[in-house]
Protein backbone atom coordinates (compact mmCIF):
# COMPACT_ATOMS: atom_id res chain seq x y z
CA UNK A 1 7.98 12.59 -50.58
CA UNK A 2 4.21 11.87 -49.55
CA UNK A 3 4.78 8.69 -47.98
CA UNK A 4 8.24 9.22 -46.25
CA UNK A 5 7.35 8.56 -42.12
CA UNK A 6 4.50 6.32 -43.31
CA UNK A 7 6.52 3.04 -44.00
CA UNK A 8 9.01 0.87 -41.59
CA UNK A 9 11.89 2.23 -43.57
CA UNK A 10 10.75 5.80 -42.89
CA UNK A 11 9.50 5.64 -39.63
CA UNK A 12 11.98 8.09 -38.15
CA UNK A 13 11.18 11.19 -40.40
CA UNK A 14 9.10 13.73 -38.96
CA UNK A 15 6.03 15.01 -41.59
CA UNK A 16 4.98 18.57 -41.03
CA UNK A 17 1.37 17.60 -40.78
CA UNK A 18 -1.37 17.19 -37.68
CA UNK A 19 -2.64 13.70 -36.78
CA UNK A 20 -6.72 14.18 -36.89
CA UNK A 21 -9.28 11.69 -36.23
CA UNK A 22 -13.64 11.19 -36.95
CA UNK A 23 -14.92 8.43 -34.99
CA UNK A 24 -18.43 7.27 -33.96
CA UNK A 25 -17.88 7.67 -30.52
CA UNK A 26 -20.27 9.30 -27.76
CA UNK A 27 -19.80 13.25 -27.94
CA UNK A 28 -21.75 13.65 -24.27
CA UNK A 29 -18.49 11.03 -22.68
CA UNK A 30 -20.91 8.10 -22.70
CA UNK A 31 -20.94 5.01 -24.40
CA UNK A 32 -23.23 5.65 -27.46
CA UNK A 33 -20.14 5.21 -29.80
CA UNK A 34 -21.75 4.20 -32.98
CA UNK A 35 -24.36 6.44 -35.68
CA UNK A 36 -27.64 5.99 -35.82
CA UNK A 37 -28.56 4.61 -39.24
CA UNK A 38 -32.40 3.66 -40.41
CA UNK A 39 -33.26 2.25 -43.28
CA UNK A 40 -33.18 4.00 -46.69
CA UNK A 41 -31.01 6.93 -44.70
CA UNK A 42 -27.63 7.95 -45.60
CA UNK A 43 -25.61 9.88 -43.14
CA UNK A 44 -22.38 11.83 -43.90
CA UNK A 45 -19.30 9.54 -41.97
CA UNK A 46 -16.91 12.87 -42.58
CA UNK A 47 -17.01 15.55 -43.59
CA UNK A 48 -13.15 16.88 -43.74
CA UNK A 49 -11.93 20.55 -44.60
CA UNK A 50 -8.33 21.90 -46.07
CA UNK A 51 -5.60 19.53 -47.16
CA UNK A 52 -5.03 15.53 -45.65
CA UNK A 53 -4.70 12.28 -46.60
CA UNK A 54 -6.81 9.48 -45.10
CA UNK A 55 -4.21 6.82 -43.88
CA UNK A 56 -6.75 4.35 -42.00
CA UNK A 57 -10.13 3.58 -42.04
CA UNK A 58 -12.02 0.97 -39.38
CA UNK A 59 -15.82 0.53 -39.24
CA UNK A 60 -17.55 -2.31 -38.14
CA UNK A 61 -21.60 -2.66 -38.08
CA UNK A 62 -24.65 -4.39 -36.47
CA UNK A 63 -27.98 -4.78 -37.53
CA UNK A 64 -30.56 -6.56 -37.22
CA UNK A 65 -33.91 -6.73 -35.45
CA UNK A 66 -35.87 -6.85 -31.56
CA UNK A 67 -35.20 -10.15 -30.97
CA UNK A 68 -31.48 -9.63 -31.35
CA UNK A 69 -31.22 -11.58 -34.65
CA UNK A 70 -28.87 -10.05 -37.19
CA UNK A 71 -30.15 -9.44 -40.69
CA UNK A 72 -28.81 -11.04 -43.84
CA UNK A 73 -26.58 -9.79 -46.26
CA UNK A 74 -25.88 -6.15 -44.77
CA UNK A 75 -22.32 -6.07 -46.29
CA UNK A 76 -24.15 -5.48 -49.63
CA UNK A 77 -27.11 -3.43 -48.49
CA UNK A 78 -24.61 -0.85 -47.16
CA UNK A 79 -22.77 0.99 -49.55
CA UNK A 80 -19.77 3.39 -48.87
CA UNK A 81 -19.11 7.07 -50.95
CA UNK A 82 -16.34 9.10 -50.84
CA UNK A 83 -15.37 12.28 -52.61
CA UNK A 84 -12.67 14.56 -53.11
CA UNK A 85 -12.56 18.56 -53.34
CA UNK A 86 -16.31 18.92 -53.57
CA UNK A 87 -16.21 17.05 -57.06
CA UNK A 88 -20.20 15.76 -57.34
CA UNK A 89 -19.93 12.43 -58.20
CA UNK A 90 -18.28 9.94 -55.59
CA UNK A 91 -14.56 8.15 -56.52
CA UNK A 92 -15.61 5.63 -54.37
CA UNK A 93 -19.08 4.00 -54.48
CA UNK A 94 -19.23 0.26 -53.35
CA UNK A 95 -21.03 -2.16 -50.78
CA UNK A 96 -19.31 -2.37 -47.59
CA UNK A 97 -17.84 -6.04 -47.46
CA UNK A 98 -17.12 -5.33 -51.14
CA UNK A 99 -14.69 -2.54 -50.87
CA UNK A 100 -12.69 -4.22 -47.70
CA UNK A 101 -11.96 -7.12 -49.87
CA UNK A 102 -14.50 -10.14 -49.98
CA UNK A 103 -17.96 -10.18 -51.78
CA UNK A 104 -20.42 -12.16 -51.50
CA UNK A 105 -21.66 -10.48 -48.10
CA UNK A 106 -18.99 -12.31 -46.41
CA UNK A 107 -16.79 -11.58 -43.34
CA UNK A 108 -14.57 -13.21 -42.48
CA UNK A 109 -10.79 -13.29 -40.81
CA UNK A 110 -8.55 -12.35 -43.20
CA UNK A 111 -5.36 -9.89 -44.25
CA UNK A 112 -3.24 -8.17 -46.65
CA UNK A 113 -1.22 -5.17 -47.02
CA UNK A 114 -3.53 -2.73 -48.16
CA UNK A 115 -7.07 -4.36 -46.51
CA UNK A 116 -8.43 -6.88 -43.73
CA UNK A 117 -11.26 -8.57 -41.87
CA UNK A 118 -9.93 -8.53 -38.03
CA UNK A 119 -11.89 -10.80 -35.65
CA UNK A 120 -14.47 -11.55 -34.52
CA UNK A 121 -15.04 -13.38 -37.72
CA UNK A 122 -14.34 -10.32 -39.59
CA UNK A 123 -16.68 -8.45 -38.29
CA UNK A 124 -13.81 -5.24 -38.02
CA UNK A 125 -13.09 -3.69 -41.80
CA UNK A 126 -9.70 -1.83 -42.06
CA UNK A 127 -8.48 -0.21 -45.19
CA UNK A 128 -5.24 1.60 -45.38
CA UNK A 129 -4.75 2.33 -49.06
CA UNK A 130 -3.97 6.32 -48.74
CA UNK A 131 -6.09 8.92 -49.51
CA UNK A 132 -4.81 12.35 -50.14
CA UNK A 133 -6.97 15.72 -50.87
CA UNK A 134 -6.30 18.68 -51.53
CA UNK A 135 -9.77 21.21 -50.12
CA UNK A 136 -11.78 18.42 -48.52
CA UNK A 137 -13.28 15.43 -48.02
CA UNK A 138 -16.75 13.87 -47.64
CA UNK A 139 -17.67 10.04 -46.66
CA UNK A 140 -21.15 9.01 -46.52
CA UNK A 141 -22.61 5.82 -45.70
CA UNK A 142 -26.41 4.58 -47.13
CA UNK A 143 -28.31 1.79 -46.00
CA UNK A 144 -30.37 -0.76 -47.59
CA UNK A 145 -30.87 -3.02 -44.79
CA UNK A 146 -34.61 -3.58 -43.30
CA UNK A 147 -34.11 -3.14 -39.94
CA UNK A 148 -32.05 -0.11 -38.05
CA UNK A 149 -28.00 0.18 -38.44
CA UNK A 150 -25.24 0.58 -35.67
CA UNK A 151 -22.42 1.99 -37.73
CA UNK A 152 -19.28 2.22 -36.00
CA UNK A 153 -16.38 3.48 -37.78
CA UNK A 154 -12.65 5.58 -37.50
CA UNK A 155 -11.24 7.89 -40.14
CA UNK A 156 -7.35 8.14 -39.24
CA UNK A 157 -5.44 11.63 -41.48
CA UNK A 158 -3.06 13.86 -41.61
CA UNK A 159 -3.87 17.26 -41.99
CA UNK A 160 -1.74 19.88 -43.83
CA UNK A 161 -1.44 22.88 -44.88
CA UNK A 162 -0.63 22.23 -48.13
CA UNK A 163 -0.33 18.60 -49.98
CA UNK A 164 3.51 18.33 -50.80
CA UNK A 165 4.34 17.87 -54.54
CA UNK A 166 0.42 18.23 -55.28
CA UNK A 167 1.36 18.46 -58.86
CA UNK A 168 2.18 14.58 -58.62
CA UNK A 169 -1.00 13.27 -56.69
CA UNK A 170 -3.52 10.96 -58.08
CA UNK A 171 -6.71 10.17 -56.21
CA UNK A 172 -8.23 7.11 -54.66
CA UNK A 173 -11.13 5.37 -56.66
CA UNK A 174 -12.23 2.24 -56.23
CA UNK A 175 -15.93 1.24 -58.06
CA UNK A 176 -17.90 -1.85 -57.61
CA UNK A 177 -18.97 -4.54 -60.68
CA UNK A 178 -21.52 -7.24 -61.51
CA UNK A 179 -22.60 -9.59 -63.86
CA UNK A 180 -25.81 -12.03 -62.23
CA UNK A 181 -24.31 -14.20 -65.22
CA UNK A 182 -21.98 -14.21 -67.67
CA UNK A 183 -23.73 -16.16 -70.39
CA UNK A 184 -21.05 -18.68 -71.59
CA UNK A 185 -21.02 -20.20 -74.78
CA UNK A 186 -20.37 -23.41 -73.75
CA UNK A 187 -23.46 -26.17 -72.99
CA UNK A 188 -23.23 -27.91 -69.50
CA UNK A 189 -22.19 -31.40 -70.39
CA UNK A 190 -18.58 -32.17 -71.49
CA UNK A 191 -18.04 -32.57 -75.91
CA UNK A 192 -18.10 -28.83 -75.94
CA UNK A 193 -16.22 -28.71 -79.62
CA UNK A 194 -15.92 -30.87 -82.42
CA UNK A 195 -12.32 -31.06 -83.38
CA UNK A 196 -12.52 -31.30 -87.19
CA UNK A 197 -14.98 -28.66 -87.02
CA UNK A 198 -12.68 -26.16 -85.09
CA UNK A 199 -10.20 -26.66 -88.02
CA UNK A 200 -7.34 -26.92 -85.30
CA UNK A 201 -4.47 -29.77 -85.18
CA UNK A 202 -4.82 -33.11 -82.87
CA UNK A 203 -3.89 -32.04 -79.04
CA UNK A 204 -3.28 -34.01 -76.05
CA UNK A 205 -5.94 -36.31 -75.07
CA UNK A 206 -5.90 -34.28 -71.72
CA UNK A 207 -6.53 -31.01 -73.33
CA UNK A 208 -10.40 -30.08 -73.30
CA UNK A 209 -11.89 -29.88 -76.64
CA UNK A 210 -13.46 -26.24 -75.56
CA UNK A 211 -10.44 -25.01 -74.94
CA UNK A 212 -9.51 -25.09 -79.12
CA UNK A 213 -12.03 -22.29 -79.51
CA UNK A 214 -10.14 -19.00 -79.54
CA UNK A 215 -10.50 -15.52 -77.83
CA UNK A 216 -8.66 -12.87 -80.28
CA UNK A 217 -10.23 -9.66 -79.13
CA UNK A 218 -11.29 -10.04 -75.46
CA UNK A 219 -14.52 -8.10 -76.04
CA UNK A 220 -16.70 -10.49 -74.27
CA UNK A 221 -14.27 -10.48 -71.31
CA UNK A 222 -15.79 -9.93 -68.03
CA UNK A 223 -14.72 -6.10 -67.14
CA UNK A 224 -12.97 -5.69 -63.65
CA UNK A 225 -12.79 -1.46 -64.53
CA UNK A 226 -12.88 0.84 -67.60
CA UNK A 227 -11.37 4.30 -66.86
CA UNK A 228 -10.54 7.36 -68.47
CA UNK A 229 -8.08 9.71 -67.72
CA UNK A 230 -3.81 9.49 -66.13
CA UNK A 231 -3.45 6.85 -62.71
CA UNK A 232 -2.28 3.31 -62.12
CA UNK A 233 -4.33 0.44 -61.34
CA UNK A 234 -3.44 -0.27 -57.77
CA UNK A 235 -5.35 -3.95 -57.70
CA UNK A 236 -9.08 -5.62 -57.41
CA UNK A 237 -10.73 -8.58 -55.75
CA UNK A 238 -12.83 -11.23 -57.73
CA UNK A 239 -15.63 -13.12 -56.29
CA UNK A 240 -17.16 -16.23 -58.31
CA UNK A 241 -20.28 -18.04 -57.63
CA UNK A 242 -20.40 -21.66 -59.97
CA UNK A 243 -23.93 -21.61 -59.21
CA UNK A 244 -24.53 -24.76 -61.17
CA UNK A 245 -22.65 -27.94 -62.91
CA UNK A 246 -20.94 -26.86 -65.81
CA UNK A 247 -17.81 -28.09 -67.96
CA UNK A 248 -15.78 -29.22 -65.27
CA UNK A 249 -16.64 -26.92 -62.63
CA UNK A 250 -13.67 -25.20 -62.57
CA UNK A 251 -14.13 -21.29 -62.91
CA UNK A 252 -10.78 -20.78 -64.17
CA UNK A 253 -8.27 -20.99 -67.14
CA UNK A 254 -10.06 -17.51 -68.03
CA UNK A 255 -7.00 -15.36 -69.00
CA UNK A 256 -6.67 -12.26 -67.87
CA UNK A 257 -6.18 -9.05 -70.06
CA UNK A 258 -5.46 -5.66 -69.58
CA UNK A 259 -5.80 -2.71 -72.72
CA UNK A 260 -3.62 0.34 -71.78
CA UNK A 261 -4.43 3.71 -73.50
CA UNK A 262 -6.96 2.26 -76.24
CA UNK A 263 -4.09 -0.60 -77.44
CA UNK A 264 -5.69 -3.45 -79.47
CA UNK A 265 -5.82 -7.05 -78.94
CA UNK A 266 -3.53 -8.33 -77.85
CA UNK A 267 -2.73 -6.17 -74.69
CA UNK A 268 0.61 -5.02 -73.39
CA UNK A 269 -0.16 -7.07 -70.56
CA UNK A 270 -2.12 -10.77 -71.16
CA UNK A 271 -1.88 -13.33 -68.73
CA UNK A 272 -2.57 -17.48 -68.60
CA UNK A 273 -5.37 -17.74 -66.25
CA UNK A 274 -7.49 -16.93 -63.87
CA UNK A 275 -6.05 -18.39 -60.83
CA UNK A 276 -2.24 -17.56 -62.28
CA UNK A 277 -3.03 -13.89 -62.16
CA UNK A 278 -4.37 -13.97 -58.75
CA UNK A 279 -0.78 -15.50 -57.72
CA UNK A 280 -2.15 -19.14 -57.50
CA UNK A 281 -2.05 -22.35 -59.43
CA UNK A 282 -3.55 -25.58 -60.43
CA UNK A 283 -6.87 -25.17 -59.66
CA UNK A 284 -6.86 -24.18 -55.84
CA UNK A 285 -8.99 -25.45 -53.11
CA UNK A 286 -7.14 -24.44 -50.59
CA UNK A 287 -7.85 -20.52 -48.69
CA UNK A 288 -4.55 -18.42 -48.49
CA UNK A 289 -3.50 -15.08 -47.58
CA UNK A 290 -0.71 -12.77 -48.24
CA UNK A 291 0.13 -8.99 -48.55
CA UNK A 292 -0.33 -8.51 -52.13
CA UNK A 293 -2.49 -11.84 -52.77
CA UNK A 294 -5.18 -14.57 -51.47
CA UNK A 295 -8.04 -16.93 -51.76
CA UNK A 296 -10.19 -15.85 -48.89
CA UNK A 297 -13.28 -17.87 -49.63
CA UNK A 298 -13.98 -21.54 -51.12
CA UNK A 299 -16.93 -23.19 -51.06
CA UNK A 300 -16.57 -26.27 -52.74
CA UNK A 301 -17.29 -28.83 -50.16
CA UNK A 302 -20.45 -27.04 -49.18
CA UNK A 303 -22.01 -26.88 -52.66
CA UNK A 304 -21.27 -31.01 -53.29
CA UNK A 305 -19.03 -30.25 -56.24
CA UNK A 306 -14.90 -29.16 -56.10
CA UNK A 307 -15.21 -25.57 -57.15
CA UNK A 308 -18.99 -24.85 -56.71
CA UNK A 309 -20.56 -21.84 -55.00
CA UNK A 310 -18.78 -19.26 -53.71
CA UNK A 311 -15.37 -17.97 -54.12
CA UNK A 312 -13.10 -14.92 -53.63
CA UNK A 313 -9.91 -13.82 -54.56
CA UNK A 314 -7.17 -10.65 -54.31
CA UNK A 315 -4.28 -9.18 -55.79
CA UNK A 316 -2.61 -5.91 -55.11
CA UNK A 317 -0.36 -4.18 -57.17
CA UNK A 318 0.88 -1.84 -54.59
CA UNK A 319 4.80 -3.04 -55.53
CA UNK A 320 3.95 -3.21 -59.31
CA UNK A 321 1.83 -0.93 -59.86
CA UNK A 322 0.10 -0.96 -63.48
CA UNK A 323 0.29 3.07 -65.10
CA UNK A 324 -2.14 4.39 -67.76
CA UNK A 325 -1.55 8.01 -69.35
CA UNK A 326 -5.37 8.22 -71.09
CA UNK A 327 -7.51 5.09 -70.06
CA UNK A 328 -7.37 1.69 -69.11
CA UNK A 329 -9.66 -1.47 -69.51
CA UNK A 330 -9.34 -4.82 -66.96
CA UNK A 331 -10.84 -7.58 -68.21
CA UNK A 332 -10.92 -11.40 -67.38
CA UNK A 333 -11.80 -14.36 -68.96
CA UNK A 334 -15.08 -16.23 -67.73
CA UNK A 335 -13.95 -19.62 -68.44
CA UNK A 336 -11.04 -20.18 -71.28
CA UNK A 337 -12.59 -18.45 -74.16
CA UNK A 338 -15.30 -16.84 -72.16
CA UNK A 339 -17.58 -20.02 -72.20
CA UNK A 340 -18.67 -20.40 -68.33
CA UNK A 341 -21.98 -18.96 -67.14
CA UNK A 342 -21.02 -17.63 -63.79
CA UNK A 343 -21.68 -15.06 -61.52
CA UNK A 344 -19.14 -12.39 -61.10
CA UNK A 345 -18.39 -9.36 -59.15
CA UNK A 346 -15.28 -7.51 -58.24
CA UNK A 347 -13.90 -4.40 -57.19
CA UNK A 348 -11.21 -2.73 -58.88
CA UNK A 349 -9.05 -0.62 -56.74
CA UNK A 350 -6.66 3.14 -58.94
CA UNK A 351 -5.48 5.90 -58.26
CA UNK A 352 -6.29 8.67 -60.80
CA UNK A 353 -6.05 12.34 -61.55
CA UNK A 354 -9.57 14.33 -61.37
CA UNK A 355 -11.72 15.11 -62.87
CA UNK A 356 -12.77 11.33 -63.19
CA UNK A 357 -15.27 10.00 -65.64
CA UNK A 358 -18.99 9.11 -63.90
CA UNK A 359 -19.52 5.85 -62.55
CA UNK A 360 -21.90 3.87 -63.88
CA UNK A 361 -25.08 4.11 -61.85
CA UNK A 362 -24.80 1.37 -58.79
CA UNK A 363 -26.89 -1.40 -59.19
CA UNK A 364 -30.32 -1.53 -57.60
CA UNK A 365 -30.16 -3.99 -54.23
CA UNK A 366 -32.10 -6.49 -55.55
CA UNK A 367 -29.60 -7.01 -58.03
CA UNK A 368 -26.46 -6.11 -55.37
CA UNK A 369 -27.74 -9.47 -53.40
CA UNK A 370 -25.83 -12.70 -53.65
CA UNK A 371 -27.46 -15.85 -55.01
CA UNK A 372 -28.89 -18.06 -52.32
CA UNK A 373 -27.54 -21.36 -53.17
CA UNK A 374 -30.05 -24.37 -52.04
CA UNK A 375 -27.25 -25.29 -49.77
CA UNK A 376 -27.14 -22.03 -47.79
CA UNK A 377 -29.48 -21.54 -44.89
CA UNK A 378 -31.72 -18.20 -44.88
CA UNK A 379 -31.24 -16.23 -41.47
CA UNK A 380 -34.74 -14.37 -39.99
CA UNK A 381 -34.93 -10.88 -41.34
């Protein structure tokens, strides 16, 4: 098996493999250990030959201009590719901070199983999700930022001769989304729905009168990834900005829902809520890690209302994996019912056989950027 000697229960077997590394560092023995990186360049990270899987990746970077005063937002002006067996169009394609867990451009100390942010306040990205091959690999790195990059980075695999059991392997995607706003249907102040007009029964006098308005086909569900093809959905991370008062500022209650192999409404697998899918519960305020799950970022108390501004969020299906055999579609609710206009993002984390369908085309970066809040401060460029 692939990953016996790779976990504490295995450590003791012996893999008939070669442990490789491609760092940054200075080839002449000085101290020049990063790549040179200029704006609008992109620069090959690794370029790998044969058969390996990638078992860590670290990269840190700093940019910013003479004065010594770093520019904002590089986490989503620098955008990391990969691709596997010379294929043409990259199964991975996201910004930086993005694709080691937290949007938003934010860094930030925090860990899990599969990803982290090590200190100093983040600043050191660390993936370990593996990545097997089977005749190469290439990583490339492109920057967006204004003023000159210093990339630092190490690619940890084994090399082999041949991948064992390559009949079984799946490859590593993971793709980057965005919606600048999700368009709810619901107006800002509270009445939202008019109970003899919904035509539903008396509820609670807790109960919200938007949330009587149902959702019975999850087409206007914000999409986390839509894939074609045989893999398992390996897990994502959500990011949230309530950039303005709405029906009770809370982002959540938006179920989650997840169409395997073209299956109608409802899905094999539906869920109760935003925050209950993410391994949470009653609203949270409160930052949290774990291996498989976490709130890394709330904002709340700096926008001057509970759940405003920004907000991120994991969860990892590394133990429960979720299979598909021709596609697969994860959505989420923007609000119950889809009725919050919020911005989201997320990136959605499989493993798949190739060949894989073409992403998307990545968003330009004016349109990668987060919002600037009035509360958040602008650095000097």
């Amino acid at each position: 098996m692939m990953n016996r000697g790779n976990s504490i229960e295995s450590l003791f077997y012996l893999n008939n493999c070669r442990s490789k590394r491609v760092s940054s560092y200075d080839k002449t023995g000085g101290n020049h250990d990063w790549m040179d990186l200029e704006s609008g360049e992109t620069k090959i990270v690794a370029q790998i030959k044969g058969a390996g899987i990638i078992r860590h990746v670290w990269c840190t970077a700093w940019v910013g201009n003479e004065n010594w005063v770093e520019e904002e937002y590089v986490l989503r002006k620098l955008v990391l590719r990969m691709y596997w067996d010379s294929e043409e169009h990259p199964s991975v394609e996201v910004p930086l901070g993005d694709l080691f867990g937290i949007g938003h451009s934010v860094s930030k100390n925090y860990s899990s199983m599969a990803l982290s942010m090590s200190p100093q306040d983040g600043r050191a990205l660390n993936c370990f999700f593996p990545m097997p091959f089977a005749k190469g690999a290439k990583i490339t790195i492109e920057s967006n930022c204004i003023n000159h990059c210093n990339f630092y980075f190490y690619i940890d695999y084994e090399e082999y001769d041949k991948l064992p059991d390559e009949a079984e392997i799946a490859y590593f995607h993971a793709k980057w989304n965005r919606e600048y706003n999700t368009y709810g249907w619901a107006p800002i102040e509270p009445g939202l729905l008019d109970r003899e007009k919904a035509n539903v029964p008396e509820e609670p006098k807790w109960v919200p009168a938007a949330w009587l308005k149902k959702n019975t086909d999850g087409k206007d569900n914000y999409v986390i990834l839509e894939a074609e093809g045989k893999g398992k959905f390996v897990g994502c991370n959500l990011n949230i900005d309530v950039f303005e008062h709405q029906a009770n500022d809370w982002y959540g209650e938006g179920d989650d829902m997840i169409f395997i192999d073209g299956e109608p409404w409802p899905p094999s697998l539906h869920g109760t809520g935003t925050e209950d899918y993410f391994n949470t519960a009653f609203c949270p305020t409160q930052e949290f890690c774990t291996p498989w799950h976490g709130l890394t970022v709330y904002s709340g108390d700096e926008a001057g209302f509970k759940w405003g501004g920004k907000n991120s969020m994991y969860r990892l299906h590394v133990n429960d994996p979720i299979y598909f055999n021709e596609s697969i579609k994860v959505t989420i609710e923007h609000g119950h019912g889809n009725k919050l206009s919020n911005d989201y993002s997320s990136t959605a984390y499989w493993y798949q056989t190739e060949p894989h369908k073409a992403f998307s085309e990545l968003l330009p970066l004016e349109q990668r950027l987060p919002r600037r809040n009035p509360w958040e401060k602008k650095k000097e460029e």
